[in-house]
N, C-alpha and C. Protein backbone atom coordinates (compact mmCIF):
# COMPACT_ATOMS: atom_id res chain seq x y z
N UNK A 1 129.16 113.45 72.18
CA UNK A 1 127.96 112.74 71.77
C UNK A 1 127.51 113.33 70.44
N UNK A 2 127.12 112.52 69.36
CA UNK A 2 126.65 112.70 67.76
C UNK A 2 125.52 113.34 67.98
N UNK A 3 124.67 114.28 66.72
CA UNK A 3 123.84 114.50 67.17
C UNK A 3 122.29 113.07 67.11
N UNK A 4 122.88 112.00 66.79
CA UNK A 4 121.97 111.03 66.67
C UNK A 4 121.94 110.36 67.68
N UNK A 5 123.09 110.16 68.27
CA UNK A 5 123.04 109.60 70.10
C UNK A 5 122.48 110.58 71.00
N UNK A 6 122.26 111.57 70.58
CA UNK A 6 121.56 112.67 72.01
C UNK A 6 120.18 112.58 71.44
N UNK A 7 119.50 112.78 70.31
CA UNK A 7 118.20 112.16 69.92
C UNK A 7 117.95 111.14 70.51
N UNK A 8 118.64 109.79 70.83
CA UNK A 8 118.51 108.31 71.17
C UNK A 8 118.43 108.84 72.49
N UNK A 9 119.24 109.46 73.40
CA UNK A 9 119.13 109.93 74.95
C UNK A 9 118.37 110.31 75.23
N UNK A 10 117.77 111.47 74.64
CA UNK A 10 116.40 112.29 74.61
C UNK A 10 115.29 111.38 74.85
N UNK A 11 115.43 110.49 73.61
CA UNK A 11 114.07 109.26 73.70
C UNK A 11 113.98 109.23 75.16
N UNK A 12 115.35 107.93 75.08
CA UNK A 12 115.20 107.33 76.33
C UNK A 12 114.92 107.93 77.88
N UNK A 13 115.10 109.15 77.67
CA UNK A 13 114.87 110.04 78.67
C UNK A 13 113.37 110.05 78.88
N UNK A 14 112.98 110.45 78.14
CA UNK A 14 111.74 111.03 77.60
C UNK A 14 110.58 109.63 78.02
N UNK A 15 110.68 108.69 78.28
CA UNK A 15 110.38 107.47 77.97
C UNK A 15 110.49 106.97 79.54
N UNK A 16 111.84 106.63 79.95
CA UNK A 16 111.83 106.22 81.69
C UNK A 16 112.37 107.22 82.34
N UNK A 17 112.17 108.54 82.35
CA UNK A 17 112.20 109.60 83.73
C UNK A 17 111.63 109.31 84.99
N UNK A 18 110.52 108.70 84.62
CA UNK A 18 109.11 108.90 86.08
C UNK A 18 109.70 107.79 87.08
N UNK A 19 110.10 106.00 85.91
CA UNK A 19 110.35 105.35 86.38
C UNK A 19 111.47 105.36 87.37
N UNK A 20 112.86 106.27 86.34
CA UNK A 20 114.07 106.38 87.29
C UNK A 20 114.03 107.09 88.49
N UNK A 21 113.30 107.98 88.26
CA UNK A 21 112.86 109.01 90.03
C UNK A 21 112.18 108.29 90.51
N UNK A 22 111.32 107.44 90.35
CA UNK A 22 110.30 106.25 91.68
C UNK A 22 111.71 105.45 92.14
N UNK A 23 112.11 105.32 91.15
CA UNK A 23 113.23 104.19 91.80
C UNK A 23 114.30 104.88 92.66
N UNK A 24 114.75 106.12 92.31
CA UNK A 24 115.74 106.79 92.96
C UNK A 24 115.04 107.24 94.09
N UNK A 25 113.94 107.23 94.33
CA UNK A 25 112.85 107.95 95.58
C UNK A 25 112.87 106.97 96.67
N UNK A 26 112.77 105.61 96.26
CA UNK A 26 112.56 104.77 97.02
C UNK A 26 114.23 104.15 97.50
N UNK A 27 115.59 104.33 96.85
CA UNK A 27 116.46 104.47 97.40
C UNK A 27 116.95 105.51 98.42
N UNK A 28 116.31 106.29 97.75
CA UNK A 28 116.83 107.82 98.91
C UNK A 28 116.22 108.17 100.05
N UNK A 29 115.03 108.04 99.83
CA UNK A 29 113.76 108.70 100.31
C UNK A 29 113.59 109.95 100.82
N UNK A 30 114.17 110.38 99.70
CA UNK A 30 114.34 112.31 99.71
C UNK A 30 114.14 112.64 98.72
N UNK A 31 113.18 113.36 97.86
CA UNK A 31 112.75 113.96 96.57
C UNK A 31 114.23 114.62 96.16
N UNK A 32 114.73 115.40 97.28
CA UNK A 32 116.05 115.82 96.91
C UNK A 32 116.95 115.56 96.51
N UNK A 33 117.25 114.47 97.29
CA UNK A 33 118.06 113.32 97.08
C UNK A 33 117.60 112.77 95.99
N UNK A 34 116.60 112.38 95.40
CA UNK A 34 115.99 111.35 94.19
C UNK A 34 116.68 112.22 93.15
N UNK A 35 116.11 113.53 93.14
CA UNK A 35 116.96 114.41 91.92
C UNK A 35 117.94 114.11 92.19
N UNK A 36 118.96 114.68 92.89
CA UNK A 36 120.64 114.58 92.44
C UNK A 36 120.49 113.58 91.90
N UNK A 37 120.65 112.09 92.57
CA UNK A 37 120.63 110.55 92.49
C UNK A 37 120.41 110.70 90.39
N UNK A 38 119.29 111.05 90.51
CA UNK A 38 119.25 111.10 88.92
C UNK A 38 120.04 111.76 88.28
N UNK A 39 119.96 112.82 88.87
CA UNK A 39 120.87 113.70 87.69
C UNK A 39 122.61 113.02 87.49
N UNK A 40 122.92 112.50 88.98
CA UNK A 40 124.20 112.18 88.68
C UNK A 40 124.23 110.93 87.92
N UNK A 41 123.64 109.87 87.96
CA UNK A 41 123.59 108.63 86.93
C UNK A 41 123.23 108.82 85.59
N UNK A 42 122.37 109.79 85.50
CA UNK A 42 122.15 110.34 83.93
C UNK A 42 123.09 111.10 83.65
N UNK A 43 123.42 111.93 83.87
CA UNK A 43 125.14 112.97 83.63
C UNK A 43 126.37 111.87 83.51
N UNK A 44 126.25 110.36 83.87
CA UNK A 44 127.52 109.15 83.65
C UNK A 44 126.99 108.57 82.65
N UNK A 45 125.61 108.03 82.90
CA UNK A 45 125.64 107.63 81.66
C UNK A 45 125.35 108.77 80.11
N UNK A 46 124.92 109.85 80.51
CA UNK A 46 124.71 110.78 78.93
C UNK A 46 126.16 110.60 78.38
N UNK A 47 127.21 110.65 79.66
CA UNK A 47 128.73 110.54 78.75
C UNK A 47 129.20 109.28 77.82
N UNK A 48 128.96 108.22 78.63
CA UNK A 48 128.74 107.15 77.37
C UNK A 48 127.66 106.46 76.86
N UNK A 49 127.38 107.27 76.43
CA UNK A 49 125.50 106.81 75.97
C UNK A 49 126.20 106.30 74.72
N UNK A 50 127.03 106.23 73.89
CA UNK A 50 127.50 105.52 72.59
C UNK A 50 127.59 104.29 73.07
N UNK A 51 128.19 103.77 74.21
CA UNK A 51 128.39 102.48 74.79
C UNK A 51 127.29 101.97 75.37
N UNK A 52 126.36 102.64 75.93
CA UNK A 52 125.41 102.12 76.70
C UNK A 52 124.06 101.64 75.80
N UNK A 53 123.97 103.12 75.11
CA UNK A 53 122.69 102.46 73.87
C UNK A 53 122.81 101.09 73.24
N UNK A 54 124.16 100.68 73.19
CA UNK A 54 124.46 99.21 72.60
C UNK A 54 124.07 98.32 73.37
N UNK A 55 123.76 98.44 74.72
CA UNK A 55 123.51 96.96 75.74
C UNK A 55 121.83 96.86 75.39
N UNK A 56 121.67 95.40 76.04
CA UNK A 56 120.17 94.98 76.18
C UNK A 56 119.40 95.84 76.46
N UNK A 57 120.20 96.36 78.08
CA UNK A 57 119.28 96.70 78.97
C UNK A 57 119.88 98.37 79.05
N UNK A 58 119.59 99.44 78.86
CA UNK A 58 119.98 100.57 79.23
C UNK A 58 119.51 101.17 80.76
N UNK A 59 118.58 101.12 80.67
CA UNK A 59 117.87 101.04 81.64
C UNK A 59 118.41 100.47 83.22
N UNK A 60 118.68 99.24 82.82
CA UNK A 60 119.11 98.47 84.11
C UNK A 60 120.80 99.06 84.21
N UNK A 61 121.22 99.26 83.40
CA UNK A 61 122.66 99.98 83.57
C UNK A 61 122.86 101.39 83.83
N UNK A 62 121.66 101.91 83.92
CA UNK A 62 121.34 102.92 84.67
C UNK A 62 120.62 102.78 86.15
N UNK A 63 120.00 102.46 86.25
CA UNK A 63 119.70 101.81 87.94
C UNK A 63 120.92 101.02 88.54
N UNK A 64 121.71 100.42 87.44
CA UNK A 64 122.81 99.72 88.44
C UNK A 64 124.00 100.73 88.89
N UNK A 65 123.91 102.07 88.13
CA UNK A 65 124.72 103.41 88.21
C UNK A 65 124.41 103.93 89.59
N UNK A 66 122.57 104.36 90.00
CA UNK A 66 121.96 104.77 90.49
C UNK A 66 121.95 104.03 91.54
N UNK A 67 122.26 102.20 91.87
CA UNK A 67 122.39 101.77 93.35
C UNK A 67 124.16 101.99 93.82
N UNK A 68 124.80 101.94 92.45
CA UNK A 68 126.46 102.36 93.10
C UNK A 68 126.48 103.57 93.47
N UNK A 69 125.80 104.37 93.29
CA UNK A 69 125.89 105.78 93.50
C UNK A 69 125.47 105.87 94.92
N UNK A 70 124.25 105.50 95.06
CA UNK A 70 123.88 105.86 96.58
C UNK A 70 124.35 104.71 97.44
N UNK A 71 125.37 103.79 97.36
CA UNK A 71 125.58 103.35 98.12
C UNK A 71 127.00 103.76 98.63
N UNK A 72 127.89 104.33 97.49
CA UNK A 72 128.95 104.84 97.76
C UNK A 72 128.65 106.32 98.37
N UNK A 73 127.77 106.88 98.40
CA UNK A 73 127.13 108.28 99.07
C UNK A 73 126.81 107.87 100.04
N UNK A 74 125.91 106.99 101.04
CA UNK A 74 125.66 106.98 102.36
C UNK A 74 127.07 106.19 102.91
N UNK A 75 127.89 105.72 102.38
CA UNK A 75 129.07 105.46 102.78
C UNK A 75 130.32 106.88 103.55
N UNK A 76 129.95 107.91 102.25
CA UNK A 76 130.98 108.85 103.23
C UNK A 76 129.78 109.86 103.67
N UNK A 77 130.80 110.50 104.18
CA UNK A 77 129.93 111.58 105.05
C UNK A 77 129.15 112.66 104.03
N UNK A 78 128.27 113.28 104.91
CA UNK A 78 127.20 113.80 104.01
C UNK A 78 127.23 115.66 103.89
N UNK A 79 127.48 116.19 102.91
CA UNK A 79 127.66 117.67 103.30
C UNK A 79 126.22 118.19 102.25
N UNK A 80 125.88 119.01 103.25
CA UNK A 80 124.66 119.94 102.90
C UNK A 80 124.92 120.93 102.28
N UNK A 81 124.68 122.12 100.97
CA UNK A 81 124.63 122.91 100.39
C UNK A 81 123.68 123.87 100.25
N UNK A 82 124.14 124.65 100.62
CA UNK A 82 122.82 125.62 101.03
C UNK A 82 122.03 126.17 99.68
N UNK A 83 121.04 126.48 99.29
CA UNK A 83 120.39 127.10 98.31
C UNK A 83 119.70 128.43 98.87
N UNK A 84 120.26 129.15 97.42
CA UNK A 84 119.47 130.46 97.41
C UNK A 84 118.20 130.12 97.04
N UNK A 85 117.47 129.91 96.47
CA UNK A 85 116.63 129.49 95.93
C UNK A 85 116.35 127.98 95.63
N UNK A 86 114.51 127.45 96.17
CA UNK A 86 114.60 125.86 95.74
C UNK A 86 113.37 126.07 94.34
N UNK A 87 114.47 125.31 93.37
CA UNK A 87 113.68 125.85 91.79
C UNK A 87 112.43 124.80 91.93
N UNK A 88 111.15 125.07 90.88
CA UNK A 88 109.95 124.65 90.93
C UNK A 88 110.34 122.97 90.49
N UNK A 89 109.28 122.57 90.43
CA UNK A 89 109.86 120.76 90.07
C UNK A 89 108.59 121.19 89.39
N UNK A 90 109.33 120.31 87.75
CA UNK A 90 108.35 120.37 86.43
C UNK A 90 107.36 118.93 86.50
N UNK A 91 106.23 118.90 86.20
CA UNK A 91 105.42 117.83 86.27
C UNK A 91 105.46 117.00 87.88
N UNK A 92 104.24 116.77 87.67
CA UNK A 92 104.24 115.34 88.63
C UNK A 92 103.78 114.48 87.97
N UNK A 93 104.09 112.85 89.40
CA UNK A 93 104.09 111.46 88.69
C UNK A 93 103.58 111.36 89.70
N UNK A 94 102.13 110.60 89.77
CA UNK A 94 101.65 110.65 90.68
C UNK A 94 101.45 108.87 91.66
N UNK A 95 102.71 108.50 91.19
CA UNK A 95 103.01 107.31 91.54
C UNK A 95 104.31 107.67 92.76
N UNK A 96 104.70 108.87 92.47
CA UNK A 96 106.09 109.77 92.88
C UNK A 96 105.21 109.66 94.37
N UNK A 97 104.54 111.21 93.79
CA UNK A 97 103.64 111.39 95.05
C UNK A 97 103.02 110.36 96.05
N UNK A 98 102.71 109.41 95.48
CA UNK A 98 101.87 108.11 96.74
C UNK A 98 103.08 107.71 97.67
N UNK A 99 104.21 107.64 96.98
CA UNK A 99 105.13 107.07 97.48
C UNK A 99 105.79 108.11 98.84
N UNK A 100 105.91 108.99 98.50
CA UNK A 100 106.24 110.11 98.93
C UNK A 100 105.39 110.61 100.14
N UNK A 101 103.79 110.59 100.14
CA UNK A 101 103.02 111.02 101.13
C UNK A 101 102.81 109.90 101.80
N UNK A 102 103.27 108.65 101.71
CA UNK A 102 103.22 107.36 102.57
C UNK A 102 104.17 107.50 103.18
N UNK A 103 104.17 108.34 104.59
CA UNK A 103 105.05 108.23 105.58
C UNK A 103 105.43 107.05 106.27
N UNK A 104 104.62 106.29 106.44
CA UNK A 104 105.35 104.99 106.78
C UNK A 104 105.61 104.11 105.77
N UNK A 105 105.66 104.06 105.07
CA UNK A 105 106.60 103.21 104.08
C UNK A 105 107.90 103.80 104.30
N UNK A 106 107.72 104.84 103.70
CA UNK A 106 109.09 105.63 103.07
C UNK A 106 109.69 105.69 104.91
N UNK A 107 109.49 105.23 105.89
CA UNK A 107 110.29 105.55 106.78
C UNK A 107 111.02 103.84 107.65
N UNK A 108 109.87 103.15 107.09
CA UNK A 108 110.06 101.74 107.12
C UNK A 108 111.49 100.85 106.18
N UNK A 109 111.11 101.84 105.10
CA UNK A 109 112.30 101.54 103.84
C UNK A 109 113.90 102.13 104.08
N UNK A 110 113.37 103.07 104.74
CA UNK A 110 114.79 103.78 105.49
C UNK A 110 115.40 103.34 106.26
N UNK A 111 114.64 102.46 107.07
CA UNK A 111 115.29 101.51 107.93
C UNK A 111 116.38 100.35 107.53
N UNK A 112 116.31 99.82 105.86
CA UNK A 112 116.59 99.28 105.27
C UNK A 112 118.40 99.71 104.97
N UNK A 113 119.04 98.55 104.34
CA UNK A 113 120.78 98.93 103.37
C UNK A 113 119.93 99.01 101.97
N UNK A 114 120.55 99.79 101.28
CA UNK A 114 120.49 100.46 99.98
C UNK A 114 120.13 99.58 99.06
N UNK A 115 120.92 97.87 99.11
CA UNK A 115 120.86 96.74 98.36
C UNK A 115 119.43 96.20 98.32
N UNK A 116 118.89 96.06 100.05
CA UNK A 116 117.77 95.56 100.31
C UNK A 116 116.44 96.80 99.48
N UNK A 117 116.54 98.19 99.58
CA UNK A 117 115.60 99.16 99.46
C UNK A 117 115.65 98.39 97.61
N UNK A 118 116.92 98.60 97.48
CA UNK A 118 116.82 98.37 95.58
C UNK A 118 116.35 97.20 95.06
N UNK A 119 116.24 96.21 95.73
CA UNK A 119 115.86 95.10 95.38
C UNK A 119 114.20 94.71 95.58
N UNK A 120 113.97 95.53 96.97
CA UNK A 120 112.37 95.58 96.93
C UNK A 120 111.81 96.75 96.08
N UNK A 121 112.53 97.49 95.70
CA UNK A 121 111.53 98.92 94.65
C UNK A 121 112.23 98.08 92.93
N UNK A 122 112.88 97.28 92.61
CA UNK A 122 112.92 96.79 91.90
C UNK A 122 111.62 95.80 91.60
N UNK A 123 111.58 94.86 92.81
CA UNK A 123 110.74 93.94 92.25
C UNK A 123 109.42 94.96 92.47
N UNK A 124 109.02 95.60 93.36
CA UNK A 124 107.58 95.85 93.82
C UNK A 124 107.05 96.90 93.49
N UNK A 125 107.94 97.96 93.13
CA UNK A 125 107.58 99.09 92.13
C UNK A 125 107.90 98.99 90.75
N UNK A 126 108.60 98.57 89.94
CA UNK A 126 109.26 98.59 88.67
C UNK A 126 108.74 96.99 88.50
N UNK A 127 108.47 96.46 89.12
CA UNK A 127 107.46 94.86 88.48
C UNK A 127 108.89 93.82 88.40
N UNK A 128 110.20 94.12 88.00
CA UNK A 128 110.94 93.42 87.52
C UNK A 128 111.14 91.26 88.27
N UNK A 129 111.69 91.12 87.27
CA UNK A 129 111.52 89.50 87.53
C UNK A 129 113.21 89.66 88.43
N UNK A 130 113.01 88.43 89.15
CA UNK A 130 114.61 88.50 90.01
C UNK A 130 115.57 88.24 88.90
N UNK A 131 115.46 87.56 87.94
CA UNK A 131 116.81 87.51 86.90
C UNK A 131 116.84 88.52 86.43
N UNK A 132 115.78 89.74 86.39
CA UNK A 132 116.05 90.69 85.34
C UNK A 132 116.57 91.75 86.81
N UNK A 133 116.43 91.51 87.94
CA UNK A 133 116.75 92.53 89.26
C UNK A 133 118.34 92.04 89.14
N UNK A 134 118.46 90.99 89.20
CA UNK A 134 120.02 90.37 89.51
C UNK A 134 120.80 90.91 88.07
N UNK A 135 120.81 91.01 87.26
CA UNK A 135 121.64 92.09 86.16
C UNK A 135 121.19 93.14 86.27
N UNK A 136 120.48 94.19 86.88
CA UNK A 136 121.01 95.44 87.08
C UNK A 136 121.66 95.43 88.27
N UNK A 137 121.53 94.71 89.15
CA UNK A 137 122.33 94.86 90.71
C UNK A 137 123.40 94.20 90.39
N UNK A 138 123.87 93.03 89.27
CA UNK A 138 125.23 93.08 88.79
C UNK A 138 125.17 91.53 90.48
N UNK A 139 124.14 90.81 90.34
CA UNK A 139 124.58 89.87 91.36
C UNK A 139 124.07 88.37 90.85
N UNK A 140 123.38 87.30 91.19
CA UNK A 140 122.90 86.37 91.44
C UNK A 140 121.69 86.34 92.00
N UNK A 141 120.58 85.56 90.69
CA UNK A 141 119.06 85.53 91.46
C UNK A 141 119.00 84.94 92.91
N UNK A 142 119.76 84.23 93.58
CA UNK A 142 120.03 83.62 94.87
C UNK A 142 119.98 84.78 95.63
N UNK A 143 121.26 85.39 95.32
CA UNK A 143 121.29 87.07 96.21
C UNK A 143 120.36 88.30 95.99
N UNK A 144 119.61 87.89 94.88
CA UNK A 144 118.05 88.91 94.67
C UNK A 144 117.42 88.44 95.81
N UNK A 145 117.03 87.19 95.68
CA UNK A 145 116.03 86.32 96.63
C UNK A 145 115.79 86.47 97.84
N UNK A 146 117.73 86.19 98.38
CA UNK A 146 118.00 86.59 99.79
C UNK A 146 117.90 87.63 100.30
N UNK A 147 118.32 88.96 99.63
CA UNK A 147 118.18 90.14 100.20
C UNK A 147 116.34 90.72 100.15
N UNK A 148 115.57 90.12 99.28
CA UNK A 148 114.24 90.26 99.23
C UNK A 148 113.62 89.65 100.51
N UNK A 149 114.67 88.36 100.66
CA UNK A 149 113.36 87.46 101.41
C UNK A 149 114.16 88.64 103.29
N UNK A 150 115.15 88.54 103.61
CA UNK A 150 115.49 89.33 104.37
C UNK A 150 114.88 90.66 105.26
N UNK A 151 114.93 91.47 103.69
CA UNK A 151 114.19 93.13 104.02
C UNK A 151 113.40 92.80 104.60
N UNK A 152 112.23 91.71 103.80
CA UNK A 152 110.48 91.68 104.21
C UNK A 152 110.46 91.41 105.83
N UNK A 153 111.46 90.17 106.11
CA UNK A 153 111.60 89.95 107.35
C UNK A 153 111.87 90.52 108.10
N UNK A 154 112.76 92.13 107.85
CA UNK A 154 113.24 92.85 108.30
C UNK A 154 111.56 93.88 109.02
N UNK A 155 110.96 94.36 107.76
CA UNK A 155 109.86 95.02 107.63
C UNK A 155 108.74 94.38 108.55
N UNK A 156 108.53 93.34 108.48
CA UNK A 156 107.76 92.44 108.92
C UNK A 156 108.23 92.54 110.80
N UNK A 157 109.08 92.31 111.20
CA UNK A 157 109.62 92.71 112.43
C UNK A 157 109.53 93.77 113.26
N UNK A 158 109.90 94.63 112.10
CA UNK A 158 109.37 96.30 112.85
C UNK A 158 107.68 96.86 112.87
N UNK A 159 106.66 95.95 111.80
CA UNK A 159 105.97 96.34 111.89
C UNK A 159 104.89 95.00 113.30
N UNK A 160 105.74 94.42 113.28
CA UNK A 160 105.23 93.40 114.52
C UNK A 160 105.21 94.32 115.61
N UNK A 161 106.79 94.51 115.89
CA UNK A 161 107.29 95.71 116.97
C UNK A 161 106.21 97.15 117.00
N UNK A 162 105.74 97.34 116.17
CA UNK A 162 104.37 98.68 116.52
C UNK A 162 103.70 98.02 116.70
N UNK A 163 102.93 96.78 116.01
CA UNK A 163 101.89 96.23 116.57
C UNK A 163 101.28 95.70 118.26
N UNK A 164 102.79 94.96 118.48
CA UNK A 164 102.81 94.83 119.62
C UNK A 164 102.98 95.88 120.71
N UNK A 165 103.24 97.04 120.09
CA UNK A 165 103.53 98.36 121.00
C UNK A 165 102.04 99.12 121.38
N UNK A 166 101.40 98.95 120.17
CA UNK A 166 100.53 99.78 120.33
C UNK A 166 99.23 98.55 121.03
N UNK A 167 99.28 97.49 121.15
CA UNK A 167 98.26 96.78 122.02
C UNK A 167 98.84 96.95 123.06
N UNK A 168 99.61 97.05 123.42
CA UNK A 168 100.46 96.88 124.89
C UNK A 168 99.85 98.54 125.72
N UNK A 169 99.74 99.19 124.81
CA UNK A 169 99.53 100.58 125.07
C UNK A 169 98.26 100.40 125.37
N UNK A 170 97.24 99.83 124.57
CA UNK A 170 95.78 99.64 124.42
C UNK A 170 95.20 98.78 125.84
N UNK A 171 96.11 97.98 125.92
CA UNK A 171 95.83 97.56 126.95
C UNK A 171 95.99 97.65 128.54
N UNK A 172 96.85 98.71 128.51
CA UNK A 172 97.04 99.46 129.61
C UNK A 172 96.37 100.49 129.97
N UNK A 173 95.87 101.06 128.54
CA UNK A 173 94.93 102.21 128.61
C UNK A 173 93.51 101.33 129.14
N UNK A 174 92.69 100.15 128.76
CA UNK A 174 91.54 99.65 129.07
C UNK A 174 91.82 99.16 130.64
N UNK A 175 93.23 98.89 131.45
CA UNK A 175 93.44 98.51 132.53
C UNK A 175 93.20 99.56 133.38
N UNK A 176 93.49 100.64 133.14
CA UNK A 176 93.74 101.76 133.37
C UNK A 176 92.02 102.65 134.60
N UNK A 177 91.32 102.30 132.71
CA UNK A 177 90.15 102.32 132.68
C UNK A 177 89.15 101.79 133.63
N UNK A 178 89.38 100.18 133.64
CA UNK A 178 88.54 99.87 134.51
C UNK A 178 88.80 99.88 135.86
N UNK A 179 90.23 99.88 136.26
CA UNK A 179 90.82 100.21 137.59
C UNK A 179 89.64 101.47 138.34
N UNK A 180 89.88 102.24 137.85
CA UNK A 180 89.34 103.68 138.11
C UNK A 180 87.32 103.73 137.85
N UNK A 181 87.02 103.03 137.23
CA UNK A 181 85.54 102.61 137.44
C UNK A 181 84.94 101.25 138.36
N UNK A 182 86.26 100.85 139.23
CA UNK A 182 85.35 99.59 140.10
C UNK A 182 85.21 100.44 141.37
């Protein structure tokens, strides 16, 4: 890399970091995982950043790095590495954090395939339009659509499934109740 293409990297670094870790957060849903996830799509693309700075979208050819990546990772098996030490994490984004201390999202989203998680933190965190989601996912606004309209249904199901769990509960507890006061 020239030293005028690592200036141009730098920018771009410098510029969508926060964004690429929300997005890698909401694929992974492991801060841990979000780092590697980044570091390894930025370490592919820093290598051809001469080729990449030339496209439209850099950006989206980096998220489209970042959904091949973790989808070919929850594909094989998973090995843990132990650390001597876990180093400090520089700055927060405190868009990171919401995401992150929302235990039920982030466990709702997990429930999700990698395609579906990327396509809803595409459109619903990163704002993107489905033609502009369907070239970084490298598919068809049809197959943005579908896998959007899907997840929700997906989401929507499980959160029926507590709903209905927890009246069912409620209402056994008030049965319960008045049994024992007639």
């Amino acid at each position: 890399m020239t030293r005028g293409d690592l200036g141009g990297f730098e920018e771009f670094l410098e510029k969508r970091l926060p964004a690429l870790y929300r997005f890698a957060l909401v694929l992974t849903d492991s801060p841990h995982d979000a780092e590697e996830l980044v570091q390894e799509a930025l370490t592919r693309t820093g290598a051809a950043w001469w080729r990449v700075r030339r496209k439209d979208d850099p950006e989206g050819y980096v998220r489209a790095a970042m959904v091949r990546i973790a989808t070919n990772r929850w594909r094989r098996p998973r090995r843990e590495l132990p650390v001597a030490e876990v180093p400090d994490r520089a700055g927060t984004d405190h868009g990171v954090e919401r995401v992150v201390q929302d235990a039920g999202v982030a466990s709702l989203l997990a429930g999700l395939p990698y395609r579906m998680r990327a396509v809803l933190a595409l459109r619903y965190v990163d704002q993107l339009s489905d033609a502009q989601i369907a070239g970084v996912l490298g598919c068809t606004v049809g197959t943005v659509r579908s896998q959007a309209s899907r997840a929700l249904a997906k989401l929507r199901a499980v959160g029926q499934e507590d709903t209905d769990g927890r009246a069912a509960a409620a209402d056994r507890g008030i049965s319960a109740g008045e049994g024992h006061g007639s």
